[in-house]
Protein backbone atom coordinates (compact mmCIF):
# COMPACT_ATOMS: atom_id res chain seq x y z
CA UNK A 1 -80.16 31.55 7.34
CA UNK A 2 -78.23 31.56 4.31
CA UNK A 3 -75.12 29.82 2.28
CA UNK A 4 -73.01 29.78 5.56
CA UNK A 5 -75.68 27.52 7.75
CA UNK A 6 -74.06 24.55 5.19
CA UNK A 7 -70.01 25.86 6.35
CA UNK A 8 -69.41 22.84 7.88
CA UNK A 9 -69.87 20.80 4.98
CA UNK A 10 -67.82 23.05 2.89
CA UNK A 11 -64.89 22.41 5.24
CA UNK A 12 -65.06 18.67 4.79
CA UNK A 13 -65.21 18.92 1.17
CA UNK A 14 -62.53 21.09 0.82
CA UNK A 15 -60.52 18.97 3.48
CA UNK A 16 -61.33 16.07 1.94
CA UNK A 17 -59.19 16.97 -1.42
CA UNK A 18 -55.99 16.75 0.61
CA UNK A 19 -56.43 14.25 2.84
CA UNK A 20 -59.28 11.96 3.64
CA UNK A 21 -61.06 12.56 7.35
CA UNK A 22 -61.44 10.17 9.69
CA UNK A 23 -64.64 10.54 11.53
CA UNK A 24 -63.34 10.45 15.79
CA UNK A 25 -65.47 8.69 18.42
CA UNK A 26 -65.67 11.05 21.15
CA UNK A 27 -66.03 9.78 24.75
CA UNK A 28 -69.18 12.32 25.03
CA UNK A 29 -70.35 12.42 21.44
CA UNK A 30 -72.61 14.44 20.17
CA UNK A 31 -75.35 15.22 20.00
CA UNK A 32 -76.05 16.46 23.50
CA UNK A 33 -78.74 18.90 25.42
CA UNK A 34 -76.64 19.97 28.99
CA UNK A 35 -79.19 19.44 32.05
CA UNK A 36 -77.78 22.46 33.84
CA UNK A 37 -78.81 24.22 30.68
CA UNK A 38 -82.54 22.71 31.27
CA UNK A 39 -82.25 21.14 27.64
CA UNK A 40 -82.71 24.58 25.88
CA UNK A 41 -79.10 24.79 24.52
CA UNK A 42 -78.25 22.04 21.89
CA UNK A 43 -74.64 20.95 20.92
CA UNK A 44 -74.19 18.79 17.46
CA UNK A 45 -71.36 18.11 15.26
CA UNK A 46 -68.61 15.62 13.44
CA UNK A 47 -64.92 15.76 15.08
CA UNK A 48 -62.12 14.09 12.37
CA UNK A 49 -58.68 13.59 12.25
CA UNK A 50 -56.12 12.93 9.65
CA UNK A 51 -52.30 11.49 9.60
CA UNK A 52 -51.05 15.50 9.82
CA UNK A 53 -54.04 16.98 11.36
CA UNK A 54 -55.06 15.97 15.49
CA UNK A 55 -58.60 17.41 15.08
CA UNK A 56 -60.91 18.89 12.88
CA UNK A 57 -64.28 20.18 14.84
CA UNK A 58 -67.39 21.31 13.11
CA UNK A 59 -69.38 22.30 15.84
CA UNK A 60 -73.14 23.43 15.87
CA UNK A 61 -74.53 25.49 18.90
CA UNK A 62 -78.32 26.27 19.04
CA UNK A 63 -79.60 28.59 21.86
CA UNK A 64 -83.07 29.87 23.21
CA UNK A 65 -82.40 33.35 21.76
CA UNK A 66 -82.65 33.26 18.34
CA UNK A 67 -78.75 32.54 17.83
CA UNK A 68 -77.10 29.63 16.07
CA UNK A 69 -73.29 28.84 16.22
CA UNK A 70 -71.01 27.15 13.93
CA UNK A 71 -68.00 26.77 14.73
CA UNK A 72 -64.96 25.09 13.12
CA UNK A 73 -61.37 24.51 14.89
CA UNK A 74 -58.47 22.79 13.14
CA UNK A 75 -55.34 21.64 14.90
CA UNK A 76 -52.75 20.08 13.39
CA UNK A 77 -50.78 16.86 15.08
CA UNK A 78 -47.94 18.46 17.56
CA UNK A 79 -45.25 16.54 15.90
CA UNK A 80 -45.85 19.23 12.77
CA UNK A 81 -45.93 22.58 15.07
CA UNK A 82 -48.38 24.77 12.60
CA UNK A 83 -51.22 27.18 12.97
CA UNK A 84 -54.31 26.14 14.18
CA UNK A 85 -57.42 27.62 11.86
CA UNK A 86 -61.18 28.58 13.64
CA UNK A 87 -63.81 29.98 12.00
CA UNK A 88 -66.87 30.84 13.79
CA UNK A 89 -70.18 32.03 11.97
CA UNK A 90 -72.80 33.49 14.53
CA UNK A 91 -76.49 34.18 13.65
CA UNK A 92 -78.48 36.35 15.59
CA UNK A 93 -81.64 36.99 14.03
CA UNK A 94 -80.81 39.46 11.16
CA UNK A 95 -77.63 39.94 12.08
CA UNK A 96 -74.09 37.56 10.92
CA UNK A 97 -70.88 37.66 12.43
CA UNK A 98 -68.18 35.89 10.42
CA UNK A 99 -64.78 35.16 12.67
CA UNK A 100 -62.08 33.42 10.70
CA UNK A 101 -58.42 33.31 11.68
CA UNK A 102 -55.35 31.24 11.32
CA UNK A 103 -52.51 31.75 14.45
CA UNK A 104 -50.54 29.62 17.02
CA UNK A 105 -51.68 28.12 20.19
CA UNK A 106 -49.91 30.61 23.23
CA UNK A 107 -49.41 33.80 22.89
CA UNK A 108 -47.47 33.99 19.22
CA UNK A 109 -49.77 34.69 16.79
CA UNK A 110 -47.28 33.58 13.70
CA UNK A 111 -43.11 32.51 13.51
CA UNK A 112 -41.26 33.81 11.07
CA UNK A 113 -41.14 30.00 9.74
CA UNK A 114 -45.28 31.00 8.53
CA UNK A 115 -44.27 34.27 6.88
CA UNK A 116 -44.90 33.08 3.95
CA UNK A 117 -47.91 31.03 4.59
CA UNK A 118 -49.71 34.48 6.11
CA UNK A 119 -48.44 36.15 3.03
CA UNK A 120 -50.43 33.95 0.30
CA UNK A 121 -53.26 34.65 3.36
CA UNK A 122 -52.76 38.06 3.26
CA UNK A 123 -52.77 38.11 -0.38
CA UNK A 124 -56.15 35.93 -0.67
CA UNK A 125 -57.92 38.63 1.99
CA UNK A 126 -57.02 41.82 -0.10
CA UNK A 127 -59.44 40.01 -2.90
CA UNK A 128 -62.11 40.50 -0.60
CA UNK A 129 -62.15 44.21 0.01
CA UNK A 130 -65.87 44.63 -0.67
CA UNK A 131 -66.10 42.31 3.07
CA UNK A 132 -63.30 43.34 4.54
CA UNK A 133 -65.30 47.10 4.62
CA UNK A 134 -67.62 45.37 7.34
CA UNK A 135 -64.41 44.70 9.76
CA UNK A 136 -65.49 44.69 13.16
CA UNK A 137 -63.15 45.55 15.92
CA UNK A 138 -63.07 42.42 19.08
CA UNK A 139 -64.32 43.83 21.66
CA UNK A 140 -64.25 42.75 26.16
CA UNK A 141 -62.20 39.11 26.84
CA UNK A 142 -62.03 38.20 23.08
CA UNK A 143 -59.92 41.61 22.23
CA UNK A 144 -57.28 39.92 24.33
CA UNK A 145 -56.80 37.04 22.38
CA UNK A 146 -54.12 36.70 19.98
CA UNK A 147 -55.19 37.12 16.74
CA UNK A 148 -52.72 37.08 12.93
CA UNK A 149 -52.93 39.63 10.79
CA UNK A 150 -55.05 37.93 8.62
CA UNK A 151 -57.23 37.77 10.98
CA UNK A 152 -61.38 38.72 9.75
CA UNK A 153 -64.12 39.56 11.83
CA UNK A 154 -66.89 40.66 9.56
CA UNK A 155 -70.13 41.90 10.34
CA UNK A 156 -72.07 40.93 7.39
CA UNK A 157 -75.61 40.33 6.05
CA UNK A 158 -77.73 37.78 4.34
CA UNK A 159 -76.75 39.08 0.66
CA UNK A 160 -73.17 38.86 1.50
CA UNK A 161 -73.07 35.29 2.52
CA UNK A 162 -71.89 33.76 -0.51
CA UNK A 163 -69.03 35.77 -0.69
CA UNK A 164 -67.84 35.33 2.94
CA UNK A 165 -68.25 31.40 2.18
CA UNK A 166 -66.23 31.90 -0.78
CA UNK A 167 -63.10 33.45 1.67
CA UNK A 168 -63.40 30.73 4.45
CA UNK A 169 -63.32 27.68 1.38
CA UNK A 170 -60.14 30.00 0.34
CA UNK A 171 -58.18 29.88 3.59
CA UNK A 172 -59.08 26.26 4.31
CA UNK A 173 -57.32 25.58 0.61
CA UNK A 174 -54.52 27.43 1.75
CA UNK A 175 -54.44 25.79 5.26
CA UNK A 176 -54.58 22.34 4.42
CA UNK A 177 -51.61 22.87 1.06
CA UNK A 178 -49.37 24.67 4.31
CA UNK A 179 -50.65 21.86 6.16
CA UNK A 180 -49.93 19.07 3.67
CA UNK A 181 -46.15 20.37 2.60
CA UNK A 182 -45.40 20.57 6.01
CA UNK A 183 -42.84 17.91 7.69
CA UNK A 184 -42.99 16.43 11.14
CA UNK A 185 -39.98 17.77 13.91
CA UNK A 186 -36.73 16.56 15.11
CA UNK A 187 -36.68 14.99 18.99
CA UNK A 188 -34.68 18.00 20.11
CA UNK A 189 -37.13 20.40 18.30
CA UNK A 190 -40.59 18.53 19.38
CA UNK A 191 -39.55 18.08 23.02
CA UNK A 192 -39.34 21.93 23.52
CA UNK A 193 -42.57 22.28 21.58
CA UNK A 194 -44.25 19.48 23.54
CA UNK A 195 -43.03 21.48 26.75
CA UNK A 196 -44.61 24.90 25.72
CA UNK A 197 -47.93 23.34 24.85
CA UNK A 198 -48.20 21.87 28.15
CA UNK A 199 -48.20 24.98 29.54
CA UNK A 200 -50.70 26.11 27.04
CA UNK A 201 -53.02 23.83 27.83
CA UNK A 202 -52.93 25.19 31.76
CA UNK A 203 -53.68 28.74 30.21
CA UNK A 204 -56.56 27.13 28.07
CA UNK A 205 -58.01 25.09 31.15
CA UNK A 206 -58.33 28.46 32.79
CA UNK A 207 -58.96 31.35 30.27
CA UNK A 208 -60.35 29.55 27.15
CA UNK A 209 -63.93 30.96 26.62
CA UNK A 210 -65.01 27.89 24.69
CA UNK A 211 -63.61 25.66 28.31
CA UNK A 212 -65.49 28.00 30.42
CA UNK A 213 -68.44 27.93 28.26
CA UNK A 214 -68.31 23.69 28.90
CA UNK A 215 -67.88 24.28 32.47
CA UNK A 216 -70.99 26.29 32.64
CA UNK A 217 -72.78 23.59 30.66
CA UNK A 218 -71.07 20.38 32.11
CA UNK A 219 -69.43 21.33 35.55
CA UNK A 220 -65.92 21.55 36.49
CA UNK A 221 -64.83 18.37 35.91
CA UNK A 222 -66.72 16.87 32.87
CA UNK A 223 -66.52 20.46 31.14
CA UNK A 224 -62.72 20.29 31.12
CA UNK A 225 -62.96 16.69 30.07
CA UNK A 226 -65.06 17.43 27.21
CA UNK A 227 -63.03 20.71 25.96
CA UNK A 228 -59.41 18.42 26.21
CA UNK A 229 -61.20 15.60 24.30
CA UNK A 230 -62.93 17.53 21.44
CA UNK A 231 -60.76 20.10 20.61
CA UNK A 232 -57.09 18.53 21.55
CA UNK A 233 -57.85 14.33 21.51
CA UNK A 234 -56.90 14.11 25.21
């Protein structure tokens, strides 16, 4: 494993020049070897949070089949109603798959309100034509989640690592300026926005891969638990 096995701590350091983190006790914290897994799959990681940003989640999954998992999430507070950013970076032996997208919670991928946000995104991602000719269509569940246009899912190799680190520390720079210009809502405005991501949250509790993934691991009851607190500080 290459450049993008250190990703995580390229986020904070990159984070870290707009706002400082704030490392979050988790009621389950990490790190943690599921029984019903029979202590073959390990979860590790930090979870932060700033005055604009709800959580930050670098997490690391290592499984019995030669595949490691990092995976970053970034949700801003409510009261600000912005994108949320993931990137996920998957090893499997030889093979890299590099995820990284910015969109809305729900079923909107972007309001006209981002336009020009995704533009500067947009703009960034043409720079990286020599990756962007390893796009990789989603494929099964995942092809049904909404995705921006700026969306990447590259199917890369060792020798292109650098490079694909080099356009994840780009969007984060461009996240967290969107993220630090922003200004919090109205009442009127955040009541309807608190409404809709109520609902969301019933649509993550039962379709989220990452949920169902914890309820595997965890159980019904613990896995939810542990999805709500990591990912949304509930």
């Amino acid at each position: 494993m290459g450049a993008l096995q250190n990703v995580h701590s390229e986020v904070a350091s990159v984070l870290n020049k707009h706002f400082p983190l704030q490392r979050v006790e988790l009621k389950y914290p990490f790190p943690v070897r599921p029984r019903r897994a029979l202590g073959l799959v390990k979860l590790d990681g930090e979870v932060y949070s700033t005055d604009k940003l709800q959580r930050v989640v670098c997490m690391r999954i290592t499984l019995p089949v030669y595949m490691k998992v990092y995976s970053t999430f970034i949700r801003p507070k409510i009261e600000y109603d912005l994108p949320a950013l993931i990137c996920e970076v998957v090893y499997t032996g030889s093979k890299l798959l590099v995820v990284l997208d910015v969109h809305r919670t729900g079923d909107v991928a972007e309001l006209e309100k981002d336009r020009t946000f995704f533009d500067g995104l947009m703009d960034i991602r043409s720079r990286y034509d020599d990756l962007l000719r390893f796009q990789k269509q989603a494929k099964g569940s995942v092809a049904n989640l909404v995705q921006s246009r700026a969306t990447c899912r590259l199917g890369i190799t060792a020798e292109h690592e650098e490079r694909a680190l080099a356009l994840v520390k780009e969007y984060l720079d461009a996240y967290a300026e969107y993220v630090t210009r922003s200004q919090a809502l109205g009442s009127e405005e955040l009541e309807t926005v608190k409404r809709d991501f109520e609902s969301y949250l019933q649509s993550v509790v039962e379709h989220d891969p990452g949920v169902k993934g914890n309820k595997v691991l965890f159980g019904e009851k613990e896995g939810v638990e542990r999805a709500m607190d990591i990912f949304y500080g509930l």
